[in-house]
N, C-alpha and C. Protein backbone atom coordinates (compact mmCIF):
# COMPACT_ATOMS: atom_id res chain seq x y z
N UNK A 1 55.72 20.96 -38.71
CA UNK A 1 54.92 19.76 -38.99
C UNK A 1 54.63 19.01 -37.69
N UNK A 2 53.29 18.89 -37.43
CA UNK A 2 53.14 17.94 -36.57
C UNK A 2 53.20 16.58 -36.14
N UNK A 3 53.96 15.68 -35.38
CA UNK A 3 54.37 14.47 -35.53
C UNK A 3 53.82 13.43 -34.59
N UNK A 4 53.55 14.70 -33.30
CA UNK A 4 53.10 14.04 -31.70
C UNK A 4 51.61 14.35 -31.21
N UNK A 5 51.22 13.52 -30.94
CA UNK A 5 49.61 13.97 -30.61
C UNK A 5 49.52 13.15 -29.10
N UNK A 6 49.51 14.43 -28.24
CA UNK A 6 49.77 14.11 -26.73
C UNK A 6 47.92 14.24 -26.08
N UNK A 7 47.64 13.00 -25.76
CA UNK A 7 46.57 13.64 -24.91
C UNK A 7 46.51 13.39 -23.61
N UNK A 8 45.67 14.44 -22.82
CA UNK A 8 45.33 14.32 -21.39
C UNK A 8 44.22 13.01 -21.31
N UNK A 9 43.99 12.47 -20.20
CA UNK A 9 42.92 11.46 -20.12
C UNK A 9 41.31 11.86 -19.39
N UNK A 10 41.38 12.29 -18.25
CA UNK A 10 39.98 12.96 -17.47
C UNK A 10 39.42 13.75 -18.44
N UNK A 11 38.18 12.98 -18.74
CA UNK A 11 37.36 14.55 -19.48
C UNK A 11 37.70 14.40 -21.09
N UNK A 12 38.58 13.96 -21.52
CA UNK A 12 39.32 13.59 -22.76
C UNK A 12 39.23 12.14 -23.28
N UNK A 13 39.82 11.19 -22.69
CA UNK A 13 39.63 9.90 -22.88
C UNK A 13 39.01 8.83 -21.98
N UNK A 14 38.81 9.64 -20.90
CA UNK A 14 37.98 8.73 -20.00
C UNK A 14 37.14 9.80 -19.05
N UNK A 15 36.79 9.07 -18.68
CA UNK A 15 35.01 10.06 -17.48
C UNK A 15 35.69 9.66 -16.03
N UNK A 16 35.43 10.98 -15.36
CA UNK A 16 35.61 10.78 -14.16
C UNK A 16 34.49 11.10 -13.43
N UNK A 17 33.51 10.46 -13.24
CA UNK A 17 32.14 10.83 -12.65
C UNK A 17 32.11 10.41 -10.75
N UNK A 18 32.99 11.55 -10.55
CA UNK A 18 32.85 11.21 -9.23
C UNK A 18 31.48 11.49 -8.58
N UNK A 19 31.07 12.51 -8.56
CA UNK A 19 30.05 13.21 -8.52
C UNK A 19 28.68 12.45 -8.55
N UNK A 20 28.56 11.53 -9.47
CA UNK A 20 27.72 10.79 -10.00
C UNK A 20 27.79 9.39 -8.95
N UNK A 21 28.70 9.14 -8.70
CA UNK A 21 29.00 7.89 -8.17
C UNK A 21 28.93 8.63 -6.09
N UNK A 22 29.20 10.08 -6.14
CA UNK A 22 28.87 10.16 -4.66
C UNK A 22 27.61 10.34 -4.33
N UNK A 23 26.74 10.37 -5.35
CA UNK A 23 25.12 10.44 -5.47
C UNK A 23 24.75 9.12 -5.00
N UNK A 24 25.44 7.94 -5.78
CA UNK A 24 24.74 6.35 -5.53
C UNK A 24 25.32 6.37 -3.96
N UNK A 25 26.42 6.82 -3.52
CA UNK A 25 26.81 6.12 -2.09
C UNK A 25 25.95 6.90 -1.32
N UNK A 26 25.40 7.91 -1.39
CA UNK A 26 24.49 8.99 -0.34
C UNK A 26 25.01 9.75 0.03
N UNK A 27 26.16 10.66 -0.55
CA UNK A 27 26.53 11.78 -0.83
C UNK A 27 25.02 13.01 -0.41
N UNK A 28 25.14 13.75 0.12
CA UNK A 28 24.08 14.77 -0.25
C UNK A 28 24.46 15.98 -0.93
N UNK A 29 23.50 16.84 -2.03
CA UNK A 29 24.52 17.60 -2.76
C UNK A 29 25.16 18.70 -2.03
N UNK A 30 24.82 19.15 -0.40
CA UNK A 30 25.35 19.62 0.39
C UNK A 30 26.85 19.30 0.54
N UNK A 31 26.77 17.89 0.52
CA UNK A 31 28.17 17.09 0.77
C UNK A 31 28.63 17.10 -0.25
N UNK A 32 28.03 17.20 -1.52
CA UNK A 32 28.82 16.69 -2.87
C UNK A 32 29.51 18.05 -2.80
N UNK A 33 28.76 19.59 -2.77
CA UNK A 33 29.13 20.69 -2.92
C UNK A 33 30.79 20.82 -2.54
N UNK A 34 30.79 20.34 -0.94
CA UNK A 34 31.95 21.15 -0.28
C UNK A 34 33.05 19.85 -0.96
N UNK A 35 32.27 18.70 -0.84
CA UNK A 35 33.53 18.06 -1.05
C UNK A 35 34.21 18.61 -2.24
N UNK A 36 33.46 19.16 -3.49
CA UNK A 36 34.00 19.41 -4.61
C UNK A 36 35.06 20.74 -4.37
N UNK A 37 34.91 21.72 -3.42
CA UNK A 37 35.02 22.68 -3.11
C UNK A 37 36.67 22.22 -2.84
N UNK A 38 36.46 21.65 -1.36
CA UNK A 38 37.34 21.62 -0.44
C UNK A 38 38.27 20.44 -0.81
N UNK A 39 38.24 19.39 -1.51
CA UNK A 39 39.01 18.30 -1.70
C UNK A 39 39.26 18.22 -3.03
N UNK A 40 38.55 17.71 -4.03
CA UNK A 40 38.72 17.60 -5.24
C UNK A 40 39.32 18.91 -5.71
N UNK A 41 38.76 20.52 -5.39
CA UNK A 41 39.43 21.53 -6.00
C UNK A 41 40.28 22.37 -5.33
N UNK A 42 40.66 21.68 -4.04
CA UNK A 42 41.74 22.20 -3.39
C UNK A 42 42.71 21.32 -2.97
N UNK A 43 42.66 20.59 -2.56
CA UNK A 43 43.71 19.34 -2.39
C UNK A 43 44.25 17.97 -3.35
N UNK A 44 43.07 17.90 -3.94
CA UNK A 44 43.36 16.92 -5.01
C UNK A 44 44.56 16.80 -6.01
N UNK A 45 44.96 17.87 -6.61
CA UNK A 45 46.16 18.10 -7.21
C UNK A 45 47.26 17.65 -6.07
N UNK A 46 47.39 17.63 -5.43
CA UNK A 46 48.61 17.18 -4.35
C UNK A 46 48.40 15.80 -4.86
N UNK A 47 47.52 15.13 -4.67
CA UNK A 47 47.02 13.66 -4.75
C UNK A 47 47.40 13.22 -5.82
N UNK A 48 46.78 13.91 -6.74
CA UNK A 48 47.26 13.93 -8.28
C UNK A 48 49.37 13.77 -8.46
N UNK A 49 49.72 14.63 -7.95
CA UNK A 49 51.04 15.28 -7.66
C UNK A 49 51.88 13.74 -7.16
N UNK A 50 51.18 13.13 -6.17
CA UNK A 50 51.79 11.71 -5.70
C UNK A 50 52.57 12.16 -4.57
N UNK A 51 52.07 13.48 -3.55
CA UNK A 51 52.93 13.57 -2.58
C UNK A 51 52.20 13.72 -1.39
N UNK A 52 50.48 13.38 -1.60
CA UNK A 52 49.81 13.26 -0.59
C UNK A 52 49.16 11.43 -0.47
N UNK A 53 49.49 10.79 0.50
CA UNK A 53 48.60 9.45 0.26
C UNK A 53 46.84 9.42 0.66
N UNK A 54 46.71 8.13 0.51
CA UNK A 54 45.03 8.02 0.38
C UNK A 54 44.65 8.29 2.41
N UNK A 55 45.61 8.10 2.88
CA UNK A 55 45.84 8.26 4.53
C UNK A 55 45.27 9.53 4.22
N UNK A 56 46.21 10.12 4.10
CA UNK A 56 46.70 11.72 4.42
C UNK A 56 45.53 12.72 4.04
N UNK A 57 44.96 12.42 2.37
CA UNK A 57 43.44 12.66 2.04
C UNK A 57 42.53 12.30 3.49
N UNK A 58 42.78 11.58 3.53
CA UNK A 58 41.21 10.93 4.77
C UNK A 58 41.64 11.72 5.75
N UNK A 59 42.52 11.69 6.17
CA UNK A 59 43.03 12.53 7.64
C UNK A 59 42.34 14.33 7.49
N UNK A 60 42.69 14.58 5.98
CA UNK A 60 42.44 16.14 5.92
C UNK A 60 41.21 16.17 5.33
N UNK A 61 40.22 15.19 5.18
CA UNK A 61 38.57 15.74 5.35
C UNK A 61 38.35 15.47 6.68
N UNK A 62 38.92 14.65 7.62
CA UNK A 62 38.64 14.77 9.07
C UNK A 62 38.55 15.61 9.85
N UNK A 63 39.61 16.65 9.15
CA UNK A 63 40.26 17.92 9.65
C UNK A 63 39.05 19.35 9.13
N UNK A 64 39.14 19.28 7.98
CA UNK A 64 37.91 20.37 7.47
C UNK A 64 36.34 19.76 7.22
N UNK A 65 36.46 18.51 7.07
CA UNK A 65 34.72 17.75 6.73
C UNK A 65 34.28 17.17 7.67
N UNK A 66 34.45 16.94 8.76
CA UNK A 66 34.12 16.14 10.14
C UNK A 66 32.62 15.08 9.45
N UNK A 67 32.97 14.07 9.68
CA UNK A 67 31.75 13.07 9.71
C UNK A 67 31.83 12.18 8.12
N UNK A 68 32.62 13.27 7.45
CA UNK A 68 32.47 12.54 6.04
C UNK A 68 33.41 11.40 5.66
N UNK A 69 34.55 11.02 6.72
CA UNK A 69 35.50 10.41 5.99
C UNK A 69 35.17 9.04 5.80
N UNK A 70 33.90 8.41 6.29
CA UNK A 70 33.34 6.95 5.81
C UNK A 70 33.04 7.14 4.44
N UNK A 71 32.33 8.21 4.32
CA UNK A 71 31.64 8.45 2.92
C UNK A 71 32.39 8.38 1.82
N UNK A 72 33.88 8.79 2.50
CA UNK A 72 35.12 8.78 1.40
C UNK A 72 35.53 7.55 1.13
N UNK A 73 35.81 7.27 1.94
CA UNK A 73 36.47 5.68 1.90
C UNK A 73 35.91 4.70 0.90
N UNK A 74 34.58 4.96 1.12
CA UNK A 74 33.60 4.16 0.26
C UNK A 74 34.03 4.44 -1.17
N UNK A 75 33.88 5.91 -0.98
CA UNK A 75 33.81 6.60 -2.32
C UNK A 75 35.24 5.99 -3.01
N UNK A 76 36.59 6.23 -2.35
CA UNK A 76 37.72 5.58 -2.88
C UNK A 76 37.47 4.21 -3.52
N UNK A 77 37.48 3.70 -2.17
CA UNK A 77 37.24 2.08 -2.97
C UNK A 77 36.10 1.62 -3.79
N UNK A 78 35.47 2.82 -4.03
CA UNK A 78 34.48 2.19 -5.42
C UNK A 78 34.60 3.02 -6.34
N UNK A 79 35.88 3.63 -6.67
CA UNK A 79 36.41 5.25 -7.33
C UNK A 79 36.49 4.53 -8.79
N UNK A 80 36.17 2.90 -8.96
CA UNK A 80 36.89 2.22 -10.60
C UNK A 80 35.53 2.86 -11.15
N UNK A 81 33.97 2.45 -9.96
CA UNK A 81 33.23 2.84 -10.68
C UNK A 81 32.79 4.08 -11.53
N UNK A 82 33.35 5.22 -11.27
CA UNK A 82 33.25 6.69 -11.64
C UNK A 82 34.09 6.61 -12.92
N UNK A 83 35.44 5.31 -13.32
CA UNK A 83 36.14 6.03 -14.42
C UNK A 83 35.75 5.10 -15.81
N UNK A 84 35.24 5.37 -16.57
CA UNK A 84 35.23 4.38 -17.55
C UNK A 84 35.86 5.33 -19.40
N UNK A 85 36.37 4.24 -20.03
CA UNK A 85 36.32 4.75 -20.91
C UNK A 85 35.66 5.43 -22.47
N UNK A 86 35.89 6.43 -23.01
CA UNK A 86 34.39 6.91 -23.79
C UNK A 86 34.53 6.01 -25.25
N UNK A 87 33.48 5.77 -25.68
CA UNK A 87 33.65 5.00 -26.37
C UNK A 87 34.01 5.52 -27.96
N UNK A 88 34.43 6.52 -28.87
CA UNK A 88 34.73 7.29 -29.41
C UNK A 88 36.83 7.01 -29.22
N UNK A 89 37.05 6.75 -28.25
CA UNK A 89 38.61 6.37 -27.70
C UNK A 89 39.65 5.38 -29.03
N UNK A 90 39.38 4.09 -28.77
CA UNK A 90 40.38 3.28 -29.48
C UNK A 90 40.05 4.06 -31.37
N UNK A 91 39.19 3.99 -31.62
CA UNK A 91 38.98 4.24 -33.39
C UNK A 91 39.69 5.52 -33.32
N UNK A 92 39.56 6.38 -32.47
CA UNK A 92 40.33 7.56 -32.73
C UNK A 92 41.44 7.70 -32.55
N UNK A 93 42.17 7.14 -31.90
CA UNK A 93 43.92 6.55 -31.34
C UNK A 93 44.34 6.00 -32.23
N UNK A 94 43.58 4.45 -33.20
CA UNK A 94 43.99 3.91 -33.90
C UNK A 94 44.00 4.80 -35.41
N UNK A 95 43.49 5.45 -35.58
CA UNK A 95 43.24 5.63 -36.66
C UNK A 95 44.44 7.08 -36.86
N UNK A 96 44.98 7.57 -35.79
CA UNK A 96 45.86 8.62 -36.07
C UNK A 96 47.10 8.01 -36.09
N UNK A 97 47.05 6.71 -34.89
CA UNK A 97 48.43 5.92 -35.27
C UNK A 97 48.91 5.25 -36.82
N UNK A 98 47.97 5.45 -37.19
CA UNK A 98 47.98 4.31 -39.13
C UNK A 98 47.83 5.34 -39.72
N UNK A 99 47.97 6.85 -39.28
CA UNK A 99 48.53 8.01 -40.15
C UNK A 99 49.74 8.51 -39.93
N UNK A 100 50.55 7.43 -39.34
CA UNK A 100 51.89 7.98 -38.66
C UNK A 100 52.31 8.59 -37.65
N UNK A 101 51.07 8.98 -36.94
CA UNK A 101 51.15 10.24 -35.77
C UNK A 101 52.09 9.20 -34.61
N UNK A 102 52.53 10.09 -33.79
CA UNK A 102 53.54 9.33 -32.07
C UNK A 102 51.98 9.44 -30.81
N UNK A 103 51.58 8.85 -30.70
CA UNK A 103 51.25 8.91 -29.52
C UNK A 103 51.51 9.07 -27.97
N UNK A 104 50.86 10.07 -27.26
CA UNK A 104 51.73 10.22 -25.73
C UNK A 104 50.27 10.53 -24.84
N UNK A 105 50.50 10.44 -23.61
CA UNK A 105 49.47 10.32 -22.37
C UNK A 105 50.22 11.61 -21.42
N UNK A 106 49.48 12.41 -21.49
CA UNK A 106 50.19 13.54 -20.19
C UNK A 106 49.18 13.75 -19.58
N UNK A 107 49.02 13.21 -18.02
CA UNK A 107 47.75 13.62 -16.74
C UNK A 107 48.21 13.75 -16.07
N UNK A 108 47.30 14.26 -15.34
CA UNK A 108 47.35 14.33 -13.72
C UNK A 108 46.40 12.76 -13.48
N UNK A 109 47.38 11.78 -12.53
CA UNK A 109 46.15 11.03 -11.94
C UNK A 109 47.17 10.17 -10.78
N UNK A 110 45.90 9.92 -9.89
CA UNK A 110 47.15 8.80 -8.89
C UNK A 110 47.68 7.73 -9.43
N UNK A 111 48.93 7.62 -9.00
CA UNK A 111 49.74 6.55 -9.35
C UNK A 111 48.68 5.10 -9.48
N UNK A 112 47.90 4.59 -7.76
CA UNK A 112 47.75 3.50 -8.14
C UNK A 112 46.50 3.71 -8.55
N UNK A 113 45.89 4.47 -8.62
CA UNK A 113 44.21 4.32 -9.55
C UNK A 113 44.76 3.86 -10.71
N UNK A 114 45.77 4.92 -11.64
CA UNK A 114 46.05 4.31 -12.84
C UNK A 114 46.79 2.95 -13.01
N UNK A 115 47.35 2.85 -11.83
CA UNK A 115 47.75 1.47 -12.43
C UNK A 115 46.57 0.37 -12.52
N UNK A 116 45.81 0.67 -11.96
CA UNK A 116 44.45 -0.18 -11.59
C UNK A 116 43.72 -0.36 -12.68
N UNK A 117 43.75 1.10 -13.53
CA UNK A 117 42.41 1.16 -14.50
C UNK A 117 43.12 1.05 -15.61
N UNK A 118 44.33 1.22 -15.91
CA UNK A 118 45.39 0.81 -17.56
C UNK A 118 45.30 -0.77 -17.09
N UNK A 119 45.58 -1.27 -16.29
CA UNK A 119 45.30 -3.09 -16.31
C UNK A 119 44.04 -3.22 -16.84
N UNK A 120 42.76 -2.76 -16.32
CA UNK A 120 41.50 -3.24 -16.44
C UNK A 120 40.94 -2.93 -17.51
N UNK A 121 41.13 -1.00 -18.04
CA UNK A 121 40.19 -0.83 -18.91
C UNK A 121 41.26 0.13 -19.68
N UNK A 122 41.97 0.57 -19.86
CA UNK A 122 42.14 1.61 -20.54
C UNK A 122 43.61 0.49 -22.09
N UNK A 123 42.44 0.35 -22.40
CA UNK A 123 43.04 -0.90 -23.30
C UNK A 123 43.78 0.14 -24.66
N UNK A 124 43.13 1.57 -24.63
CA UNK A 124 43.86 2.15 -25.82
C UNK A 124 45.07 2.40 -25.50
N UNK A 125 45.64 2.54 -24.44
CA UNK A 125 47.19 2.71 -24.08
C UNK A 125 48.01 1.63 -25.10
N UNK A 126 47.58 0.33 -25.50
CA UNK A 126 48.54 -0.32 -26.48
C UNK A 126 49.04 0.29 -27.53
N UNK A 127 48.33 1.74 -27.69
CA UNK A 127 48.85 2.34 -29.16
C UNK A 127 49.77 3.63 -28.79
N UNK A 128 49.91 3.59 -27.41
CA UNK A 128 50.67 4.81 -27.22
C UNK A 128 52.06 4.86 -27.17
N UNK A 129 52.89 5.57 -27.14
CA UNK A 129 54.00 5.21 -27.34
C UNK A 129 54.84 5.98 -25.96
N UNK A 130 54.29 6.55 -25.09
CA UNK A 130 54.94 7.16 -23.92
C UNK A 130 53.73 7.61 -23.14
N UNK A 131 54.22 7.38 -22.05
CA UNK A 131 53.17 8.25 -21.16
C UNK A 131 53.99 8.88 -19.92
N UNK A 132 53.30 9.95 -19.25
CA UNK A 132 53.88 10.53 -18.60
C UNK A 132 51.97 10.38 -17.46
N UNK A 133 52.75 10.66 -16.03
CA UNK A 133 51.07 10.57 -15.04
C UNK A 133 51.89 11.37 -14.02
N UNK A 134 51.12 12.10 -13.49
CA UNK A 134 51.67 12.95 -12.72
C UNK A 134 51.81 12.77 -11.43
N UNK A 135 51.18 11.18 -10.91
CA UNK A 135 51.93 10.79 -9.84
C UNK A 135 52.82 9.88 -9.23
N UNK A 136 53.78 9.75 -10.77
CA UNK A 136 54.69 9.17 -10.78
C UNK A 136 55.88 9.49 -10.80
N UNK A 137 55.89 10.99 -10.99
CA UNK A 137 56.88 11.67 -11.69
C UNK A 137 56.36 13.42 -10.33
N UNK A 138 55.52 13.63 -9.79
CA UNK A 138 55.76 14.30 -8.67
C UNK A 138 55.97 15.85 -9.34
N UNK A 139 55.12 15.88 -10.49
CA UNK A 139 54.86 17.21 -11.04
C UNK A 139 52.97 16.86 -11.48
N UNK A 140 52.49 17.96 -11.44
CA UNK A 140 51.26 18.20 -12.13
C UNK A 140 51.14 18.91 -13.58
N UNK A 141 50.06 19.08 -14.17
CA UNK A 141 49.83 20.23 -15.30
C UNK A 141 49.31 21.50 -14.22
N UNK A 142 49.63 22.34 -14.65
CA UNK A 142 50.15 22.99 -15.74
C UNK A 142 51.18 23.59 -15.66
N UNK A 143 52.25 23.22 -14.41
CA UNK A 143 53.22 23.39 -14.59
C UNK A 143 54.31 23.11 -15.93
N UNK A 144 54.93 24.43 -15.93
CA UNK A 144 56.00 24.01 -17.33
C UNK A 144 56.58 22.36 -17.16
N UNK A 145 57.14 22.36 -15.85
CA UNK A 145 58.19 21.00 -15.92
C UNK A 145 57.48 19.99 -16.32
N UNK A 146 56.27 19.78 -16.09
CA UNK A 146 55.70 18.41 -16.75
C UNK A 146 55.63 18.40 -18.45
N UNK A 147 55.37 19.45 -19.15
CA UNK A 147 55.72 19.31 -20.22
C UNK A 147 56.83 19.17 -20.71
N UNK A 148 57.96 19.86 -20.16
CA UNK A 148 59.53 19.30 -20.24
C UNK A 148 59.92 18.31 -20.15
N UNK A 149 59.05 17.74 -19.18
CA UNK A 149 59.53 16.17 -19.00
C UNK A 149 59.04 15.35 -20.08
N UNK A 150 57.82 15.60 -20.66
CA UNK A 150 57.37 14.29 -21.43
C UNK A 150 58.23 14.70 -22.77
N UNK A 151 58.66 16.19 -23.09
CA UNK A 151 59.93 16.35 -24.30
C UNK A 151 60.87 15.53 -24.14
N UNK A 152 61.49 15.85 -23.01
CA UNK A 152 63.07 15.22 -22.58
C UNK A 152 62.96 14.09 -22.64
N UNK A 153 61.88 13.18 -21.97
CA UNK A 153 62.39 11.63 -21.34
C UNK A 153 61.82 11.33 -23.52
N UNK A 154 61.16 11.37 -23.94
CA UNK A 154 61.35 10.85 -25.51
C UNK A 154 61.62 11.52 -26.45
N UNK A 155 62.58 12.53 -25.98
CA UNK A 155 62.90 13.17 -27.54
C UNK A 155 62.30 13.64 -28.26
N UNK A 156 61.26 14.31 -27.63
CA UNK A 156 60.62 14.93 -28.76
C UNK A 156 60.40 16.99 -28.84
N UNK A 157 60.02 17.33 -30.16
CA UNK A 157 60.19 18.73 -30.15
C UNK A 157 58.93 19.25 -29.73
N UNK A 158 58.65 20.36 -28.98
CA UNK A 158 57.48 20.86 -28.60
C UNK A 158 56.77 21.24 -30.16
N UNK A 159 57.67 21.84 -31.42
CA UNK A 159 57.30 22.53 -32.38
C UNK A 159 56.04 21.69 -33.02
N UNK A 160 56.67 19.92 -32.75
CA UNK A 160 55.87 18.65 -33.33
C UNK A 160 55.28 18.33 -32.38
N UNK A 161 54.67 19.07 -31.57
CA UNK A 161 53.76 18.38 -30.59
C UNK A 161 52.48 19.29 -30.37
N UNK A 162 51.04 17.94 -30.39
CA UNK A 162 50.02 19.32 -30.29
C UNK A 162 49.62 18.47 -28.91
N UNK A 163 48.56 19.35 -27.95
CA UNK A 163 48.08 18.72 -26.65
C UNK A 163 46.76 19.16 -26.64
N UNK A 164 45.94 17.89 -26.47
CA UNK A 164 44.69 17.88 -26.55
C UNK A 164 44.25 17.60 -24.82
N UNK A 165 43.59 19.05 -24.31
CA UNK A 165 42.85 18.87 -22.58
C UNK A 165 42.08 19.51 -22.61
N UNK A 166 40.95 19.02 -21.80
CA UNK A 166 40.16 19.74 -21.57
C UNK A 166 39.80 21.30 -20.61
N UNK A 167 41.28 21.30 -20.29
CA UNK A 167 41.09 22.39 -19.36
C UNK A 167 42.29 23.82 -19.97
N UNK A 168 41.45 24.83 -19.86
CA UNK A 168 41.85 26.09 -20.87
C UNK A 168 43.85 26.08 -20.15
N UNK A 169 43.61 26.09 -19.32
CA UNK A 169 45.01 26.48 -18.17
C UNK A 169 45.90 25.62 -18.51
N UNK A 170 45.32 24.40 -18.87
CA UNK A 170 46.36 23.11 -18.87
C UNK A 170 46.95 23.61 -20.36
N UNK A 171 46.03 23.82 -21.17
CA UNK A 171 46.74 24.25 -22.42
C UNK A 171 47.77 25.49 -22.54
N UNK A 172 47.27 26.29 -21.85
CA UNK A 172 48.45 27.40 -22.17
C UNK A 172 49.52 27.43 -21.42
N UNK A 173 49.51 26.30 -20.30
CA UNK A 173 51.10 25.65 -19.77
C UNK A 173 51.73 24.44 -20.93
N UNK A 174 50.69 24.32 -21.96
CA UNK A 174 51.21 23.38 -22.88
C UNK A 174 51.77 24.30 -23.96
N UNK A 175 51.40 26.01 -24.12
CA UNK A 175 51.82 26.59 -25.23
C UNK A 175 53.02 27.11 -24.37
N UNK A 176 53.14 27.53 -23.36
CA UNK A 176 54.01 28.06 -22.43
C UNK A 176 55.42 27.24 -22.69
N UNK A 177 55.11 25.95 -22.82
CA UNK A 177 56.15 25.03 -22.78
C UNK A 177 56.68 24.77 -24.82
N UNK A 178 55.90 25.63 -25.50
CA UNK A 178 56.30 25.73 -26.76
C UNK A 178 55.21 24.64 -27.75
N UNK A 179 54.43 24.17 -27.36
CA UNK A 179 53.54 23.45 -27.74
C UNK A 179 52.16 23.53 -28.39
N UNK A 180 51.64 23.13 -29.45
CA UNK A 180 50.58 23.61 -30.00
C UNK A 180 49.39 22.95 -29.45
N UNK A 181 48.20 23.67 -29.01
CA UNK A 181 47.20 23.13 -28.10
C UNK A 181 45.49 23.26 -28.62
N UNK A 182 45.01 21.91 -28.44
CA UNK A 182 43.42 22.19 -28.44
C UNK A 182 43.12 21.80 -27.25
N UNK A 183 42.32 22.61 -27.27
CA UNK A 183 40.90 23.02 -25.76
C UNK A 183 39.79 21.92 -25.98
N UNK A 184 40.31 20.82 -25.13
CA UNK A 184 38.75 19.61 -25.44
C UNK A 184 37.44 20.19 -25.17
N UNK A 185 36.02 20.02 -26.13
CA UNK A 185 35.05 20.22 -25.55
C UNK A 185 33.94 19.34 -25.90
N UNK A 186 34.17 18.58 -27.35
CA UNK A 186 33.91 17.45 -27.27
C UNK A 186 34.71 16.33 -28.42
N UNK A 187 33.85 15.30 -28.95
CA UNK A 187 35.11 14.47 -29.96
C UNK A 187 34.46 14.75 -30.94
N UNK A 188 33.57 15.52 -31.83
CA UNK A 188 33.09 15.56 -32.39
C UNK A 188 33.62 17.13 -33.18
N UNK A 189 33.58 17.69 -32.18
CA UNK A 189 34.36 19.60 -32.49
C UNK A 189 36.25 19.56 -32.73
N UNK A 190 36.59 18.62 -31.42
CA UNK A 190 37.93 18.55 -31.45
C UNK A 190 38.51 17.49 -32.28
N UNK A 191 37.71 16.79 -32.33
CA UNK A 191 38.39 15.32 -33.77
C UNK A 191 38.80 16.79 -35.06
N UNK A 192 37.48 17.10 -35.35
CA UNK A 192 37.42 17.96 -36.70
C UNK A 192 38.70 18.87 -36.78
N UNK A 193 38.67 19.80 -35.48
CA UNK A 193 39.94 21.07 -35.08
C UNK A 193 41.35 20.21 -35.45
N UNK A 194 41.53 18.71 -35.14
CA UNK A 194 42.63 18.23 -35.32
C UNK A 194 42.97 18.08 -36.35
N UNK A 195 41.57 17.17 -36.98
CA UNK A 195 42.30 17.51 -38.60
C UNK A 195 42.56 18.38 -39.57
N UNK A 196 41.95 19.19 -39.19
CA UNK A 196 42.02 20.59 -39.56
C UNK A 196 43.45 21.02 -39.74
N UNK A 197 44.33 20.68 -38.97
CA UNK A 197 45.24 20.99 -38.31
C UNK A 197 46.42 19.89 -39.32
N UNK A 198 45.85 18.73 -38.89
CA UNK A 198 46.65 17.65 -39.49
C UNK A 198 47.06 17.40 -40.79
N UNK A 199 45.80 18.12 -41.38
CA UNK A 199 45.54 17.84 -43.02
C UNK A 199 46.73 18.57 -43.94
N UNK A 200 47.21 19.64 -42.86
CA UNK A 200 48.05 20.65 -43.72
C UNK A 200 49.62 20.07 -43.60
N UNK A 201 49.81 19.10 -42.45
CA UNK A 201 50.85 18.07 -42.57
C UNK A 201 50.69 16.84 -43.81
N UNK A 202 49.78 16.45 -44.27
CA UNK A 202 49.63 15.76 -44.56
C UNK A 202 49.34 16.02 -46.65
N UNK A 203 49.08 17.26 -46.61
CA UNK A 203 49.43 17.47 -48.30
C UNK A 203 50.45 17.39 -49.07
């Protein structure tokens, strides 16, 4: 029986439109390309991880991007603008919490972005009941240990736990870890897959 309904946030409960937002600063898609290449899909998980700082990022596009690290900077400090939340979010949180479900948060994200954007905007966190961020705690997905951890630190059984991400890999380190998993692709396919799922707890 399912009890825990864990979700990821990027892509899931909130937008990360970096991409979009390195377009308004004058990004060129030349630049958008590598950066996506070389930073976001090669280094970023460290970042994510909480064992690289916002220094250390800038230092290592200096190192492989020569010329771009203004562009970054910018891009950082206007990084609130890229995340907002989807609006499909609180009715769907609330409405599984007033069916009894546990709520939990398992990402990858920097420590202080999130602390930045759970103050400002990510107002559905009031219904959650644990969260786990992966740069607080100095593991990423899809490593097993991050799913261990969000078992261990609240007690809970993988058997009662399903994980909703958008990314295929992240899930099968979520089944890896004994956990039942949907593949986000949108709220409209994956709301349905859940209840699908839920309904048979619930007869």
């Amino acid at each position: 029986m399912i009890k825990n309904v864990v979700f990821d946030l990027g892509k899931v409960l909130v937008a990360f439109d970096w991409d979009i937002l390195a377009r308004k600063i004058g990004f060129t898609e030349e630049e958008i390309k590598i950066f996506g290449e070389r930073v976001v899909g090669d280094r970023w998980d460290e970042f994510d991880r909480g064992v690289m700082s916002e220094e250390e990022v800038i230092e290592y596009i200096e190192e492989v991007i020569p010329g771009m690290e203004e562009k970054f900077e910018e891009l950082w400090h206007r990084v609130d603008e890229a995340i907002y939340v989807f609006p499909y979010v609180d009715e769907w949180i609330k409405d599984l919490k007033e069916r009894g479900y546990n709520i939990y948060v398992l990402s990858n994200f920097p420590p202080k972005v999130f602390l930045k954007e759970e103050a400002e905007k990510f107002h559905f966190m009031k219904y959650a009941d644990g969260k786990v961020i992966s740069g607080f705690v100095k593991m990423i997905k899809p490593d097993r240990e991050m799913y261990e951890y969000l078992l261990r630190t609240y007690d809970l059984k993988a058997e009662e736990s399903i994980f909703i991400d958008d990314r295929p890999g992240n899930i099968e380190g979520a089944k890896n870890a004994g956990l039942h998993g949907i593949v986000f692709e949108s709220y409209e396919k994956t709301s349905h897959e859940l209840d699908e799922i839920l309904k048979k707890n619930e007869r």
